[in-house]
Protein backbone atom coordinates (compact mmCIF):
# COMPACT_ATOMS: atom_id res chain seq x y z
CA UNK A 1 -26.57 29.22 11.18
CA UNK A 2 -25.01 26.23 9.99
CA UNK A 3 -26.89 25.18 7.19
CA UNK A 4 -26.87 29.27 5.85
CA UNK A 5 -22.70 28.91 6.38
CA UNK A 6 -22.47 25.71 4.19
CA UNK A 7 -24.82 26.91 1.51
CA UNK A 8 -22.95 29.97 0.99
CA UNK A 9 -19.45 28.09 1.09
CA UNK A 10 -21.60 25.61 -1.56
CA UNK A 11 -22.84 28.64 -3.84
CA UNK A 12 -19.71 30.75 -3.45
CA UNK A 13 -17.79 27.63 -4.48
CA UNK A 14 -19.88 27.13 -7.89
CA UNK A 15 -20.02 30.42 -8.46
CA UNK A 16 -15.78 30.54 -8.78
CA UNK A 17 -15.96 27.18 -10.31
CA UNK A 18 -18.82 28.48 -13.07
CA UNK A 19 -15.76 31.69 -13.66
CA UNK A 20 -12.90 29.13 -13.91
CA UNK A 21 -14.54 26.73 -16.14
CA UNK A 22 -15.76 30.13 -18.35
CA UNK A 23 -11.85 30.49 -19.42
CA UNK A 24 -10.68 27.06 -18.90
CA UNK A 25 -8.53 25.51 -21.01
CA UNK A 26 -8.42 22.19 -21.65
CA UNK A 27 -5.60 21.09 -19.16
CA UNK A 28 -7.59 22.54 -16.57
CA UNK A 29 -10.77 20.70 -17.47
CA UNK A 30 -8.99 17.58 -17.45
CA UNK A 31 -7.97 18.17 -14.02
CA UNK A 32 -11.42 19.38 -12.46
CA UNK A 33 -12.24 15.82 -14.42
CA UNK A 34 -9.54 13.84 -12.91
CA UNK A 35 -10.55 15.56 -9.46
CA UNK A 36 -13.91 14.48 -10.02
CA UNK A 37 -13.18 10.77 -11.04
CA UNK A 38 -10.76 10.43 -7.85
CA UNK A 39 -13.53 10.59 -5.67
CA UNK A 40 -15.55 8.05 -7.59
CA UNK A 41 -15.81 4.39 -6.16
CA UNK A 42 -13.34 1.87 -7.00
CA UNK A 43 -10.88 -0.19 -4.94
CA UNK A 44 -11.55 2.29 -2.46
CA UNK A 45 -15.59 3.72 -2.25
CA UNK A 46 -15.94 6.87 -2.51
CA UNK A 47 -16.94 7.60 1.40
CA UNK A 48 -13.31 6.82 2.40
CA UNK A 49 -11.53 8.40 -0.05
CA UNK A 50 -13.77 11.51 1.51
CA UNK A 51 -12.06 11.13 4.60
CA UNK A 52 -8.45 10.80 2.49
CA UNK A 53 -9.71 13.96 0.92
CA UNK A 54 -9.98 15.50 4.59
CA UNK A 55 -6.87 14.56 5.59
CA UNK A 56 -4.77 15.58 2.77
CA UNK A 57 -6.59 19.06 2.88
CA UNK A 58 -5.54 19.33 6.50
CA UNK A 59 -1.80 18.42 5.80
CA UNK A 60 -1.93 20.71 3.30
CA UNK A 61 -3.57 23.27 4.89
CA UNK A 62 -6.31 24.23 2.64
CA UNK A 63 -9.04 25.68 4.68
CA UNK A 64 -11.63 26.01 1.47
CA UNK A 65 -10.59 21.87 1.09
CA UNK A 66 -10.74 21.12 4.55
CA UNK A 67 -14.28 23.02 4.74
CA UNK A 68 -15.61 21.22 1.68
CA UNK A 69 -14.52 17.57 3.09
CA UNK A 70 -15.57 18.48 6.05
CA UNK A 71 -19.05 18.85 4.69
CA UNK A 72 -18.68 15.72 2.57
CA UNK A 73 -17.55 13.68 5.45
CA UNK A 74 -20.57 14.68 7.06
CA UNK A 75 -23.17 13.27 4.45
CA UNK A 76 -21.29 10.36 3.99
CA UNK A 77 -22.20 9.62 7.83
CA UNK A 78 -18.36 9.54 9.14
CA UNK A 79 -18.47 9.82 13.26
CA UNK A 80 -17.00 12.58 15.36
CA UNK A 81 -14.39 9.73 16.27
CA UNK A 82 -13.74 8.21 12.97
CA UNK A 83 -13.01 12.16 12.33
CA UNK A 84 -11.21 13.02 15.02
CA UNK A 85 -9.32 9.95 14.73
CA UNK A 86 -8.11 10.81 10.95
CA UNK A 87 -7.52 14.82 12.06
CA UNK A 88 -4.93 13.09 14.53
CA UNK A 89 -2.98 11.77 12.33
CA UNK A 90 -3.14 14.76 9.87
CA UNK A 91 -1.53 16.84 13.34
CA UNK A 92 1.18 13.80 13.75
CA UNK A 93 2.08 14.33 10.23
CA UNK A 94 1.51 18.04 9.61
CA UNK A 95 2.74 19.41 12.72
CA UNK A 96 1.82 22.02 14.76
CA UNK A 97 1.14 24.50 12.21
CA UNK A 98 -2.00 22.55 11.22
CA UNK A 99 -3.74 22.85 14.67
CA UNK A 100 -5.32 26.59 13.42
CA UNK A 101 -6.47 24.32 10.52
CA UNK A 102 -7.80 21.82 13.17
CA UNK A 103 -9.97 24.45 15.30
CA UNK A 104 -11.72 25.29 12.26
CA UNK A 105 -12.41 22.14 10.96
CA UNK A 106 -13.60 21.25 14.75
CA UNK A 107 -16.36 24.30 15.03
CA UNK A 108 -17.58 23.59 10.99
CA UNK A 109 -17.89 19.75 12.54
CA UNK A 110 -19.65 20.93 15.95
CA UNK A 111 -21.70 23.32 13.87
CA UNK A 112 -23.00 20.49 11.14
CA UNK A 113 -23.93 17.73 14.32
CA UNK A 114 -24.84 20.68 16.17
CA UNK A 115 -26.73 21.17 12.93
């Protein structure tokens, strides 16, 4: 179940991505390029700012962010803990209106270690 409900949030994901990019101008480019560069390795690798990625999503309360570095944090090997730990402090700062953000994120976690 898991690994059919990330592959279709990975295709569906491209699939928008391949439409946006079709009319794209370039201010938009640049920022799918800045996006992309963001997440590269610097003074910061790339696996924590992954986990910054998470967190901001869940603040923000982006559920098709939150699912995506939900899955990233996963392959970059972050624990349940470490997780839970940085979903705590996304509550603290988002408030209670992030906690139906934070059951989602949860069962796509459970699902992937369930995996």
């Amino acid at each position: 179940m898991t690994s059919d409900r990330v592959e279709d949030f990975s295709k569906e994901r491209d699939r928008l991505n391949e439409i946006v990019m079709k009319y794209a101008g370039q201010p938009i480019k640049r920022f799918y390029s800045l996006d992309n560069q963001v997440y590269k390795d610097g003074a910061l690798d790339a696996r924590t700012k992954e986990l910054l990625g998470l967190v901001s999503s869940f603040v923000m309360r982006c559920d098709d962010c939150i699912k995506y570095h939900i899955i990233r944090c996963h392959e970059e090997g972050w624990t349940s803990e470490e997780v839970n730990e940085a979903l705590a402090v996304g509550v603290i700062v988002g408030g209670t209106i992030t906690v139906p953000h934070l059951r989602r994120a949860m069962e796509l976690w459970d699902e992937l270690k369930e995996g």
